[in-house]
Protein backbone atom coordinates (compact mmCIF):
# COMPACT_ATOMS: atom_id res chain seq x y z
CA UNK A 1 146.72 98.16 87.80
CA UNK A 2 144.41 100.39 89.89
CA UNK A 3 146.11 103.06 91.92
CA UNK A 4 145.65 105.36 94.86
CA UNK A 5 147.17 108.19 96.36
CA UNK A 6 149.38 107.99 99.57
CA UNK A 7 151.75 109.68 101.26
CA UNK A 8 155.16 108.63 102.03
CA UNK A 9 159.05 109.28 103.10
CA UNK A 10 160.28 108.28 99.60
CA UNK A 11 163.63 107.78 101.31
CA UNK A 12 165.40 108.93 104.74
CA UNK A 13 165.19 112.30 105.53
CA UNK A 14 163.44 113.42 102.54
CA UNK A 15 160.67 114.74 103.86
CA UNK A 16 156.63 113.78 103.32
CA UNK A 17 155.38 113.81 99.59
CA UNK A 18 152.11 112.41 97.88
CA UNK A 19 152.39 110.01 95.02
CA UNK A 20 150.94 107.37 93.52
CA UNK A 21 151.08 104.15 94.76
CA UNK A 22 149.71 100.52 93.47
CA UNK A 23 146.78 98.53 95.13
CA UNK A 24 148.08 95.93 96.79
CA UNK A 25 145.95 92.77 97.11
CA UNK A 26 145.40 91.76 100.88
CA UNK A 27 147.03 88.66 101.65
CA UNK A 28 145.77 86.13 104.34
CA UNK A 29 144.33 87.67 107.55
CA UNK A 30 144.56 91.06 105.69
CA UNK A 31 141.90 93.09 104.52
CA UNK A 32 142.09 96.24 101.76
CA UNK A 33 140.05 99.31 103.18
CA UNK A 34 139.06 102.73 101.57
CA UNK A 35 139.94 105.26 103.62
CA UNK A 36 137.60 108.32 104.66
CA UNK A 37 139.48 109.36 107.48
CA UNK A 38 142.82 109.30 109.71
CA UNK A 39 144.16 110.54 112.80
CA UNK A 40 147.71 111.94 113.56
CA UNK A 41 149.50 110.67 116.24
CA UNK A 42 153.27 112.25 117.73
CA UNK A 43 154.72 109.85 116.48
CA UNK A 44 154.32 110.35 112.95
CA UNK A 45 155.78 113.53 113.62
CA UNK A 46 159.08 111.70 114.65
CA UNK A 47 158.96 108.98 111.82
CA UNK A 48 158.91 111.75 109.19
CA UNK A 49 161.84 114.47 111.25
CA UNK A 50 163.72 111.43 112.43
CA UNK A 51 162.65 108.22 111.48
CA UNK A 52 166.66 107.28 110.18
CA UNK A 53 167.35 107.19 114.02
CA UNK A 54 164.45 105.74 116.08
CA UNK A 55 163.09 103.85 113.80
CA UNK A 56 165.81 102.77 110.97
CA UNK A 57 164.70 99.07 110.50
CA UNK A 58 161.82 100.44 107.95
CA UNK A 59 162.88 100.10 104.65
CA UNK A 60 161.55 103.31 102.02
CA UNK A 61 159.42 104.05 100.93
CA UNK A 62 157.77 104.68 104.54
CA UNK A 63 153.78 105.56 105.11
CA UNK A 64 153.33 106.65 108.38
CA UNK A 65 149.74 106.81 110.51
CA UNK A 66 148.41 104.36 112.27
CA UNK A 67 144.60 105.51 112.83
CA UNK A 68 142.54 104.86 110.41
CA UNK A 69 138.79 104.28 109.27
CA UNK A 70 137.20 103.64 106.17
CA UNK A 71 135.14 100.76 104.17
CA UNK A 72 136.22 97.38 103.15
CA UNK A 73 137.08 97.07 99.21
CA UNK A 74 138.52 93.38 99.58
CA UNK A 75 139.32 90.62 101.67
CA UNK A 76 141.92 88.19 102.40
CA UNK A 77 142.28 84.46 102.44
CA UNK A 78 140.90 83.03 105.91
CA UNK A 79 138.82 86.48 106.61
CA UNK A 80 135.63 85.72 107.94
CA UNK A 81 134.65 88.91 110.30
CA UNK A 82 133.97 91.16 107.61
CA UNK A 83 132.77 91.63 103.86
CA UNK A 84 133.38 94.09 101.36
CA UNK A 85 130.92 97.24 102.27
CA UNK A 86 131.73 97.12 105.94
CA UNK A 87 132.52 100.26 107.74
CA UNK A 88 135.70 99.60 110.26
CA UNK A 89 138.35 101.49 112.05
CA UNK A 90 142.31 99.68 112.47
CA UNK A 91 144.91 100.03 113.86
CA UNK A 92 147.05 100.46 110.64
CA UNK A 93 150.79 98.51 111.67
CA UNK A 94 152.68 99.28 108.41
CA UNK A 95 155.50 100.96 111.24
CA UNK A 96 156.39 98.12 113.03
CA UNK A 97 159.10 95.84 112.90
CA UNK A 98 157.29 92.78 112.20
CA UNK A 99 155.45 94.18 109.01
CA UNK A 100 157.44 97.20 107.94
CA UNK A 101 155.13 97.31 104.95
CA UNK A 102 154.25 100.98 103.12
CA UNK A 103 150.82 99.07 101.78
CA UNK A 104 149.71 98.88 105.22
CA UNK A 105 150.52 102.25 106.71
CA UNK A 106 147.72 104.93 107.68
CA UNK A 107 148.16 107.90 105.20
CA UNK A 108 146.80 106.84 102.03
CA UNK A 109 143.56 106.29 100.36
CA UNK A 110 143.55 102.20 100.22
CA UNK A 111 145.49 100.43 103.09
CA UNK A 112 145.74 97.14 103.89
CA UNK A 113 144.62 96.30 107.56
CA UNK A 114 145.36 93.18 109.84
CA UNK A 115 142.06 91.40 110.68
CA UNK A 116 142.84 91.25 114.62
CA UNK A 117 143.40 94.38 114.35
CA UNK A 118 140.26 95.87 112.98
CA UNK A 119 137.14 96.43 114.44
CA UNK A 120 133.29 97.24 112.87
CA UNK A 121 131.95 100.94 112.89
CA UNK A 122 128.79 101.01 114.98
CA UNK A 123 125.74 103.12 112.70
CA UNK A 124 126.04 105.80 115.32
CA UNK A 125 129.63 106.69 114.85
CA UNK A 126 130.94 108.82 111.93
CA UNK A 127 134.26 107.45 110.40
CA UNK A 128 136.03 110.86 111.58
CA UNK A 129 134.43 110.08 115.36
CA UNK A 130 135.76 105.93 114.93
CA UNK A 131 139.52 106.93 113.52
CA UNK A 132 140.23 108.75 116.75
CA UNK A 133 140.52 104.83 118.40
CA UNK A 134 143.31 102.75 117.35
CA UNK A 135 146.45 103.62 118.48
CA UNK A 136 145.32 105.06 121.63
CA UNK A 137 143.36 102.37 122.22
CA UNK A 138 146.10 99.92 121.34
CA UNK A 139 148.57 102.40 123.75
CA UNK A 140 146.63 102.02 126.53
CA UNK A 141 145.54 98.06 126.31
CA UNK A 142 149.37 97.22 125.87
CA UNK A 143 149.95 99.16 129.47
CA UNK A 144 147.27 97.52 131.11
CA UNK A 145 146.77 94.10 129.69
CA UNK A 146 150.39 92.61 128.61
CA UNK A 147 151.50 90.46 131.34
CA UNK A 148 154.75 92.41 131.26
CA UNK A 149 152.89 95.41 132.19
CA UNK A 150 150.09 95.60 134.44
CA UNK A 151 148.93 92.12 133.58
CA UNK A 152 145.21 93.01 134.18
CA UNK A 153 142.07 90.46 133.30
CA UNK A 154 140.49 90.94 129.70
CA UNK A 155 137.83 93.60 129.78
CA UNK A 156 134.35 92.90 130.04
CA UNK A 157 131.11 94.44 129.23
CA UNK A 158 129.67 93.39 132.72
CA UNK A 159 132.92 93.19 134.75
CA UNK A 160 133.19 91.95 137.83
CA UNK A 161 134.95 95.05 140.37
CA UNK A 162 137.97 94.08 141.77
CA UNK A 163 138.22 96.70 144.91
CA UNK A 164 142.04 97.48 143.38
CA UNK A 165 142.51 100.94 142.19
CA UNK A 166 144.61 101.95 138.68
CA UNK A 167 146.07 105.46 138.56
CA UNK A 168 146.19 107.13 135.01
CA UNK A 169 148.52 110.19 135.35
CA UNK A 170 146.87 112.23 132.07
CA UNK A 171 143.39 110.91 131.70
CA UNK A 172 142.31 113.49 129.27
CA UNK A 173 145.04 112.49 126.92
CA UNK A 174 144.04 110.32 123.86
CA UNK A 175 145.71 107.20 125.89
CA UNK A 176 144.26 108.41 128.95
CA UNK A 177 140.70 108.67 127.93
CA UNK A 178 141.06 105.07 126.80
CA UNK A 179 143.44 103.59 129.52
CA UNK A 180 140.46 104.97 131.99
CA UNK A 181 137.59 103.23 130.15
CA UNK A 182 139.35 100.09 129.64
CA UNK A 183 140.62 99.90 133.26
CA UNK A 184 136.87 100.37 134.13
CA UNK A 185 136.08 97.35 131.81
CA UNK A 186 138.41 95.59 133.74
CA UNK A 187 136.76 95.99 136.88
CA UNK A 188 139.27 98.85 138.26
CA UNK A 189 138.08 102.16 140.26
CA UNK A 190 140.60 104.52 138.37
CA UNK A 191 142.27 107.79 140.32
CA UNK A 192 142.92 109.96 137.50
CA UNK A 193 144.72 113.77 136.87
CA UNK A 194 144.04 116.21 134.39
CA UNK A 195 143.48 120.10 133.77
CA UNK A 196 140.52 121.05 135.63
CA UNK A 197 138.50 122.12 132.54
CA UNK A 198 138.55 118.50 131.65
CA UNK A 199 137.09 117.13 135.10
CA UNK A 200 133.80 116.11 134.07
CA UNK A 201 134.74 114.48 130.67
CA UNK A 202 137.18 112.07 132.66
CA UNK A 203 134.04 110.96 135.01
CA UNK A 204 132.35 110.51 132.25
CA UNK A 205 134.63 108.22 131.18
CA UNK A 206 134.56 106.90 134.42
CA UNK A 207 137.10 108.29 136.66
CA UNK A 208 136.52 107.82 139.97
CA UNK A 209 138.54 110.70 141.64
CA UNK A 210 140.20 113.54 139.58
CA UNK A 211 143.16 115.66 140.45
CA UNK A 212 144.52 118.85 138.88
CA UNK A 213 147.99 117.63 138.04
CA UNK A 214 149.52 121.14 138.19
CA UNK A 215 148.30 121.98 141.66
CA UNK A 216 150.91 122.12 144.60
CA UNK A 217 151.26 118.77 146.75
CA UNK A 218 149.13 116.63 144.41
CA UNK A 219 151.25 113.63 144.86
CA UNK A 220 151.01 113.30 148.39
CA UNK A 221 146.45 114.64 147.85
CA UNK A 222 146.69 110.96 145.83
CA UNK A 223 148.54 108.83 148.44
CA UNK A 224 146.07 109.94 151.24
CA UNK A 225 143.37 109.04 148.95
CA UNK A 226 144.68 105.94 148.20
CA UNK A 227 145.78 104.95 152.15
CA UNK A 228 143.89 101.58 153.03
CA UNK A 229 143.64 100.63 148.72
CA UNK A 230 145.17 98.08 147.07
CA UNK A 231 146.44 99.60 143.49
CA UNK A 232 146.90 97.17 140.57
CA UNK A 233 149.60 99.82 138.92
CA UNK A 234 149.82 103.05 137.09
CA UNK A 235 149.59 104.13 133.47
CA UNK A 236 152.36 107.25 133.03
CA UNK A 237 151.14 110.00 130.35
CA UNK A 238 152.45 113.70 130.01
CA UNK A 239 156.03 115.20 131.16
CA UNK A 240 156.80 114.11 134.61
CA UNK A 241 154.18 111.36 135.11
CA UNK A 242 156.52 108.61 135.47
CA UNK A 243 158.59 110.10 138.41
CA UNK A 244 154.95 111.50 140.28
CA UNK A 245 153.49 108.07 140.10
CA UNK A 246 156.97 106.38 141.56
CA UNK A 247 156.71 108.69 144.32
CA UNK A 248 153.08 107.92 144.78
CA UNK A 249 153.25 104.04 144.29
CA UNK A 250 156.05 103.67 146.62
CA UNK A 251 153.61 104.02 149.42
CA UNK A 252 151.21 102.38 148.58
CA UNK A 253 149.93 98.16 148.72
CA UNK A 254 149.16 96.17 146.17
CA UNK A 255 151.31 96.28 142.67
CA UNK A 256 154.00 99.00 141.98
CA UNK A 257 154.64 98.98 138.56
CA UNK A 258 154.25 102.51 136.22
CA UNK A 259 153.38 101.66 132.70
CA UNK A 260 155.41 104.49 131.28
CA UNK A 261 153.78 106.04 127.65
CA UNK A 262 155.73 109.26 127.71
CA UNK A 263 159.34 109.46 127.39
CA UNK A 264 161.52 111.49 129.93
CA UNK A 265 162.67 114.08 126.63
CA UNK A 266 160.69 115.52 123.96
CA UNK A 267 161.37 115.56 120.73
CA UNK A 268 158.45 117.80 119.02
CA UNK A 269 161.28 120.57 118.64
CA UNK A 270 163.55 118.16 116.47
CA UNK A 271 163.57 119.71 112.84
CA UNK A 272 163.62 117.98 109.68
CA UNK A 273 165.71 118.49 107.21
CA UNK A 274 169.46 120.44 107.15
CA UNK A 275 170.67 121.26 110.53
CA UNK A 276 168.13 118.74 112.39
CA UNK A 277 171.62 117.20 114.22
CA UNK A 278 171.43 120.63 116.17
CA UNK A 279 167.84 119.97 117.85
CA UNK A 280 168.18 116.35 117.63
CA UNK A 281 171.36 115.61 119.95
CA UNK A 282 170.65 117.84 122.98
CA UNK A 283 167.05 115.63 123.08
CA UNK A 284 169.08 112.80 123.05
CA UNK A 285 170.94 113.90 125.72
CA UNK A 286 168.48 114.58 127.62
CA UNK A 287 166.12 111.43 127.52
CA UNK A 288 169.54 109.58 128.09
CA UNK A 289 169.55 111.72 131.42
CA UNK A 290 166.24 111.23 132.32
CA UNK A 291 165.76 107.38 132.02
CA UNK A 292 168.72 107.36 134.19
CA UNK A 293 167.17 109.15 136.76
CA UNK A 294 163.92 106.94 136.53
CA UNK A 295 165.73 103.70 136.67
CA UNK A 296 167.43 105.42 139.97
CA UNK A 297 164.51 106.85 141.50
CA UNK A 298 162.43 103.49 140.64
CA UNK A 299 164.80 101.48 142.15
CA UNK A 300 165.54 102.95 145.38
CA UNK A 301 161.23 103.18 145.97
CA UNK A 302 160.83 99.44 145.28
CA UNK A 303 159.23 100.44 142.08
CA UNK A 304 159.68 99.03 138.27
CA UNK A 305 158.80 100.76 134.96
CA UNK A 306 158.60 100.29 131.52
CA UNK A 307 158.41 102.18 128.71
CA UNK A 308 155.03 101.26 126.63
CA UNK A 309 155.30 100.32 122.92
CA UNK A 310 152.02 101.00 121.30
CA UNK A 311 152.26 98.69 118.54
CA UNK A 312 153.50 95.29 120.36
CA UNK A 313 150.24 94.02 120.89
CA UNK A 314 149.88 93.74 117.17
CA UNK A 315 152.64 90.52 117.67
CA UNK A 316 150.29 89.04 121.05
CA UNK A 317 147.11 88.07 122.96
CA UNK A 318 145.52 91.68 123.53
CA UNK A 319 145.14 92.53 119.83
CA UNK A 320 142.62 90.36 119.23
CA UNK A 321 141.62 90.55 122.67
CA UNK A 322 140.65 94.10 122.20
CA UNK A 323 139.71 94.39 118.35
CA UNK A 324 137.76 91.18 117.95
CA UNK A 325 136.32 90.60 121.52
CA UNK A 326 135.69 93.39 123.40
CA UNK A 327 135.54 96.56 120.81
CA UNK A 328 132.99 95.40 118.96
CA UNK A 329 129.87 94.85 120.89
CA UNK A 330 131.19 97.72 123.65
CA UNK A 331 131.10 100.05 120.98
CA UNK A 332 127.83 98.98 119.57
CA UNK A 333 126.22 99.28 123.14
CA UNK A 334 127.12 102.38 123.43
CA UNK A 335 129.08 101.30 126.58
CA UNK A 336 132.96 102.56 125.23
CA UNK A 337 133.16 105.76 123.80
CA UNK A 338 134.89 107.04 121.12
CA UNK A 339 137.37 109.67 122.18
CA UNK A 340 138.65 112.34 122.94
CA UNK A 341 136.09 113.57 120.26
CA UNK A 342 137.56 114.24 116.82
CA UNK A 343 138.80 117.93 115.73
CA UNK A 344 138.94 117.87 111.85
CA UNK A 345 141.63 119.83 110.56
CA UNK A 346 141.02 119.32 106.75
CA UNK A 347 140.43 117.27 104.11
CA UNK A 348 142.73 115.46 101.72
CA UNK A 349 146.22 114.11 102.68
CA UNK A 350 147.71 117.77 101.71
CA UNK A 351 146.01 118.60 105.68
CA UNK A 352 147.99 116.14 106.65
CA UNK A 353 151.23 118.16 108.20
CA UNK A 354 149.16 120.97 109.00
CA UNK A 355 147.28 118.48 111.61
CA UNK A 356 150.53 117.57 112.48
CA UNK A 357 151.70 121.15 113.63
CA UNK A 358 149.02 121.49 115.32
CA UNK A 359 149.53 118.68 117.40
CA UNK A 360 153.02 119.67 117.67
CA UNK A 361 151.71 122.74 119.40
CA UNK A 362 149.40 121.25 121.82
CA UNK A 363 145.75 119.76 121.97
CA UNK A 364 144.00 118.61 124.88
CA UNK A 365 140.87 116.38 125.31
CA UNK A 366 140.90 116.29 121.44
CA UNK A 367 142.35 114.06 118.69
CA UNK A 368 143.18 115.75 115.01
CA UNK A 369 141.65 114.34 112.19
CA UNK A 370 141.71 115.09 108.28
CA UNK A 371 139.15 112.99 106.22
CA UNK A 372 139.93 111.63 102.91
């Protein structure tokens, strides 16, 4: 049997190594891809400090990463949107619940990728530039386009405006940058907030008004440029977002509803390992704390939340909605860009946890990449 390397949690809480692991054949609606590069996401930081507590339905071993890109080595039964020799970028799901499958997680050299999940590389994209994509891609279509979200229309690469206004607290974010483009393709103006080094990238992603998040009063500079708008909802990205765009959708018309992607507690100071109980509860405590307070402060504005899932639209209508549909020919037009724009940290999986300190640390407008 032909064998590749990968790297995996060979068991809870012991830590990330690289092995050797056996091709797996892709099974129906599955195809086999040779990776050439991956991105790092925050939360394969937290599968690999603490992935006994959030996420302790996965069986070990565990591959984490979910953003991948590479070339098709083999197909599936039923697979007709691509052939072996086709460059793609997927949304690798071997994390979630449904599949909880090491063959199909991100950090190895051969993974196994869900069709409706997986898109074509456009000639003009690198595979570093394409594996920036999936899962904040998938992030931000699961805020906007579940109808237990925001519920919006498929995008479109001629959409038809709408007059109704999205807000994207954290548009320079790697969810941002996508939850702006594909609220555009929706036919949405989009009121966005980021650092003000960053203004320009978000209109060119096709913000419509930008506001420095950190400035004093920027709450109420948003409601009085939203007064006579009709807003379709918000998408929630960065510490405090949720509670700013409560505040702010509580007076205004039209749909009150904050897609929350960032959770009231961070846990990027959680340590693996001996000891992690020490860092691990008073996080706890704290995001126990601050949900509380959001369901409070929602409630009393007339406003609901909900916390986004990345993954979920692997299990409904806006994975293939996005990955089959509209990727595709969007990204061969040239009319959805691939971003934020790829900072390569390395090559190999050994570069692997040193891309994921860095992210640990802070990166903005940018999304770490190691090549393989």
């Amino acid at each position: 049997m032909e064998c590749h390397k990968v790297m995996q949690l060979s068991a809870k809480r012991a830590g990330l190594t690289i092995t050797q692991a056996t091709d797996t054949s892709p099974g129906p609606g599955e195809i086999a891809v040779r990776v050439r590069a991956v991105a790092v996401n925050p939360f394969d930081r937290y599968v690999a400090a603490m992935g006994d507590v959030i996420s302790g339905y996965l069986t070990c071993p565990v591959v984490p990463g979910s953003d991948v890109a590479g070339k098709v080595v083999a197909v599936g039964e039923a697979v007709t949107r691509f052939r072996v020799g086709d460059r793609v970028l997927g949304h690798a799901a071997g994390l979630e619940k449904s599949r909880n499958n090491p063959a199909e997680g991100g950090f190895q050299e051969r993974v196994l990728l869900l069709d409706h999940m997986t898109s074509p590389i456009p000639d003009h994209l690198s595979f570093e530039q394409a594996a920036v994509l999936p899962l904040g891609l998938s992030t931000a279509a699961s805020s906007l386009f579940q109808k237990d979200f925001l519920g919006l229309p498929p995008p479109r690469i001629d959409p038809e405006p709408t007059g109704e206004v999205v807000i994207v607290w954290g548009g320079s974010t790697s969810v941002g940058s996508n939850a702006i483009q594909l609220a555009k393709a929706a036919g949405y103006d989009v009121v966005t907030t980021c650092s003000p080094r960053n203004n320009d990238y978000v209109v060119k992603l096709g913000a419509n008004a930008v506001f420095d998040y950190r400035a004093a009063g920027v709450e109420r500079q948003i409601e009085t440029a939203l007064r006579g708008r009709r807003v379709a909802g918000a998408v929630a990205i960065g510490k405090g977002a949720a509670a700013a765009c409560i505040d702010i959708l509580a007076t205004c018309q039209g749909k009150r509803f904050v897609a929350q992607v960032t959770p009231p507690a961070s846990f990027d100071d959680v340590t693996p390992g001996p000891g992690r109980w020490r860092t691990l509860l008073p996080a706890f405590v704290k995001m126990a704390g601050g949900n509380l307070s959001l369901t409070m402060r929602a409630w009393r504005k007339g406003v609901a939340t909900k916390m986004v899932w990345g993954s979920a639209l692997v299990e409904n209508e806006v994975g293939p909605m996005i990955y089959e549909t509209f990727l595709p020919d969007v990204l061969a037009s040239g009319r959805y860009l691939a971003t934020p724009a790829p900072d390569v940290v390395g090559h190999g999986l050994e570069s692997v946890p040193k891309a994921m300190e860095r992210q640990r640390r802070g990166v903005s407008a940018r999304k770490l990449v190691v090549t393989l």
